[in-house]
C-alpha atoms as a PDB file:
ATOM      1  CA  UNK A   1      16.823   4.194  -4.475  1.00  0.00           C
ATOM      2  CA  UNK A   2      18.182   1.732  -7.350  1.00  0.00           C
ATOM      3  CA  UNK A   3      16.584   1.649 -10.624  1.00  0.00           C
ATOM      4  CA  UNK A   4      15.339  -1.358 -10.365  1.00  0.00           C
ATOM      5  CA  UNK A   5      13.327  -0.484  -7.234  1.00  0.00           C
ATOM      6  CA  UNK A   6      11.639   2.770  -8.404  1.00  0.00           C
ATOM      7  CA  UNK A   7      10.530   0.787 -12.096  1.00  0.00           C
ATOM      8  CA  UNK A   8       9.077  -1.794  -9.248  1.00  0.00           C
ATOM      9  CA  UNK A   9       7.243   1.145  -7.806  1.00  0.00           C
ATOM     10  CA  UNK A  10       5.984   2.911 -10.436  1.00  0.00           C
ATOM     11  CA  UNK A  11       5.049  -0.300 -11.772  1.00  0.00           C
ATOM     12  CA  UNK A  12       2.644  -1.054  -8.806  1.00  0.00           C
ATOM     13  CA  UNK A  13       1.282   2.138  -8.270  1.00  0.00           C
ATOM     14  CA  UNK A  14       0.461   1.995 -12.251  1.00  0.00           C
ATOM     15  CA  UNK A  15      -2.799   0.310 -11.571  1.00  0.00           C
ATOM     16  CA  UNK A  16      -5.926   2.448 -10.384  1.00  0.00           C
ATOM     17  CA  UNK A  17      -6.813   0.010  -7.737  1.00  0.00           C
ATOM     18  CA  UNK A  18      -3.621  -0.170  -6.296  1.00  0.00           C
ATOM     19  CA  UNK A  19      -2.917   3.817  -6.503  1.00  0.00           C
ATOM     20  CA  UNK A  20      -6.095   4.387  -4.903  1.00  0.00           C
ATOM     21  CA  UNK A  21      -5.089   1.866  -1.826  1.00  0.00           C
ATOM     22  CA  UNK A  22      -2.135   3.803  -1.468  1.00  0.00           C
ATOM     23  CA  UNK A  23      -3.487   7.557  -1.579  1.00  0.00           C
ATOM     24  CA  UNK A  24      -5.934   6.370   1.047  1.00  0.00           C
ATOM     25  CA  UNK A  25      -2.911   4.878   3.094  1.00  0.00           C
ATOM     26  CA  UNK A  26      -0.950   7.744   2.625  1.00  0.00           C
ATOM     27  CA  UNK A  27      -3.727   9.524   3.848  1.00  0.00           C
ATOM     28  CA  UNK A  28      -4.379   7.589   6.885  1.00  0.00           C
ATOM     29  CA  UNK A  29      -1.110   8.822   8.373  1.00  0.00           C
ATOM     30  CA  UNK A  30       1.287   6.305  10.788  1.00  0.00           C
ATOM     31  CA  UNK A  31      -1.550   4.561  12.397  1.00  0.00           C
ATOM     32  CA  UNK A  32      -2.487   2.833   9.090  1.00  0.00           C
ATOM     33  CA  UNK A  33      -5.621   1.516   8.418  1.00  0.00           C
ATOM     34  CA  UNK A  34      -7.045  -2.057   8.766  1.00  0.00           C
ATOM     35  CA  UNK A  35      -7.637  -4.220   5.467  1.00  0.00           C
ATOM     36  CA  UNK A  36     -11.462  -4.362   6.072  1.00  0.00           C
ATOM     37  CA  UNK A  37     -11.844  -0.811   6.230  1.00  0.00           C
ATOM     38  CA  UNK A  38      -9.832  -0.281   3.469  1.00  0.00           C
ATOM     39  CA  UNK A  39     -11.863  -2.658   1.750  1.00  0.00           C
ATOM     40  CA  UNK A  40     -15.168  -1.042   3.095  1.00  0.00           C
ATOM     41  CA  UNK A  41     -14.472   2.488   1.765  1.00  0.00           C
ATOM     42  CA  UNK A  42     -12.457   1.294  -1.785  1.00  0.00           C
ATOM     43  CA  UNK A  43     -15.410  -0.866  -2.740  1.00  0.00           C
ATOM     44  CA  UNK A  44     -13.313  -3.886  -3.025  1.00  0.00           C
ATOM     45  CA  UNK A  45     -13.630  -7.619  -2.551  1.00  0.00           C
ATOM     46  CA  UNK A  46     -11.417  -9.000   0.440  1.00  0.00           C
ATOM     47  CA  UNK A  47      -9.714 -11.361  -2.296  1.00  0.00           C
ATOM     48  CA  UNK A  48      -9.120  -8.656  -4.990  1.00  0.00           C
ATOM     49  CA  UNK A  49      -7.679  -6.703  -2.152  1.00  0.00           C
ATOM     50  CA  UNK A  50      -5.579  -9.082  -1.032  1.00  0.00           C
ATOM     51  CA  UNK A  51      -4.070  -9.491  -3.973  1.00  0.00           C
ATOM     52  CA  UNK A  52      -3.524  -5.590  -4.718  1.00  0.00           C
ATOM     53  CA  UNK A  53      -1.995  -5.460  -0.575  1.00  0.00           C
ATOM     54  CA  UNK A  54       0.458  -8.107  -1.915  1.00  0.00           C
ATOM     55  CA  UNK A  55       1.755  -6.302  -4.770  1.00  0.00           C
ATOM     56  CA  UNK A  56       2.017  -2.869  -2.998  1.00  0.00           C
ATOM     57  CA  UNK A  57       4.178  -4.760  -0.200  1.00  0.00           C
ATOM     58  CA  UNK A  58       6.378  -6.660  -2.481  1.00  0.00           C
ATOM     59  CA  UNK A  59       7.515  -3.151  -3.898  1.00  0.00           C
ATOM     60  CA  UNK A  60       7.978  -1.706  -0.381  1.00  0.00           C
ATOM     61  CA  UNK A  61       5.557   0.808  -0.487  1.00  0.00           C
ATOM     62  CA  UNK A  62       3.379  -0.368   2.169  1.00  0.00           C
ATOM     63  CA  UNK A  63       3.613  -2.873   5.445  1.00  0.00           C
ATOM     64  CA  UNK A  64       1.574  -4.637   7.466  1.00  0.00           C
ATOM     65  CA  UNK A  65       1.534  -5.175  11.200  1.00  0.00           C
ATOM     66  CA  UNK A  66      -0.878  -7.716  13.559  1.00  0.00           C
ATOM     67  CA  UNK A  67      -3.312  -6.138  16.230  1.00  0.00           C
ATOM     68  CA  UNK A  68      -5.266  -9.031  17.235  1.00  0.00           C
ATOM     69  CA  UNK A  69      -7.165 -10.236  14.684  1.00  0.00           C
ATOM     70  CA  UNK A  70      -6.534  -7.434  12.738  1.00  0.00           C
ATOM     71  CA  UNK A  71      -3.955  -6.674  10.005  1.00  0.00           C
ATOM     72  CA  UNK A  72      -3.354  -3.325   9.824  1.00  0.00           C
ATOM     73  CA  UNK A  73      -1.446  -2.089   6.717  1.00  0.00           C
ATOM     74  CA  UNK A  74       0.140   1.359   6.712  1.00  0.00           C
ATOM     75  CA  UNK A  75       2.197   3.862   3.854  1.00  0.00           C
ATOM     76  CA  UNK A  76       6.217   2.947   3.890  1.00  0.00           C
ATOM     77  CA  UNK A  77       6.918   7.144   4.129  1.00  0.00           C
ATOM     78  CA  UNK A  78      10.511   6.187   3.429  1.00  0.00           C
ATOM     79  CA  UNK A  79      10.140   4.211   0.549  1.00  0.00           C
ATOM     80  CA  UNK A  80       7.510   6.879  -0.947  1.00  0.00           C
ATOM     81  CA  UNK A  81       9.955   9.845  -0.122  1.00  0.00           C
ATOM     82  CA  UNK A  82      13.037   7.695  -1.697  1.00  0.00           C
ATOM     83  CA  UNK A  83      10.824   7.784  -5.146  1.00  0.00           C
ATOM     84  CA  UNK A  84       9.929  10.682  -5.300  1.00  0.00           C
ATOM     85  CA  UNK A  85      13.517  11.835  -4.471  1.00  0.00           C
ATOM     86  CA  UNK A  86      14.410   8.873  -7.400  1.00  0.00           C
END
């Protein structure tokens, strides 16, 4: 992992709502979890969690995948492993 990639990290994760969306992805294992429940259980507005989603994906830590109607966002193990390796 580049520099540049782990201060991107860090830098995401270095906001409570967004740490907390990823412990609970983390959590959720490979199956991932879909945004309303995530929403559901953090206490969080669809919008404000939108906007937290966003800035977990742009660093990588997290994707997103369609099922339906649902978007189901999962833990990037690869990406978390390559920062904590950084």
């Amino acid at each position: 992992m580049k520099t540049v990639d782990a201060v991107a990290a860090l830098g995401a994760l270095a906001q409570e709502n967004r740490l907390e969306i990823f412990r609970l992805l983390v959590s959720a294992g490979p199956s991932g979890l879909p945004a309303g429940q995530i929403a559901d259980e953090l206490g969080l507005a669809p919008n404000n969690l939108t906007f937290h989603l966003d800035r977990l994906r742009a660093a990588d830590l997290i994707s997103v995948r369609r099922n339906g109607r649902l978007m189901i966002y999962k833990a990037r193990y690869k990406s978390m492993n390559g920062l904590v390796d950084f």
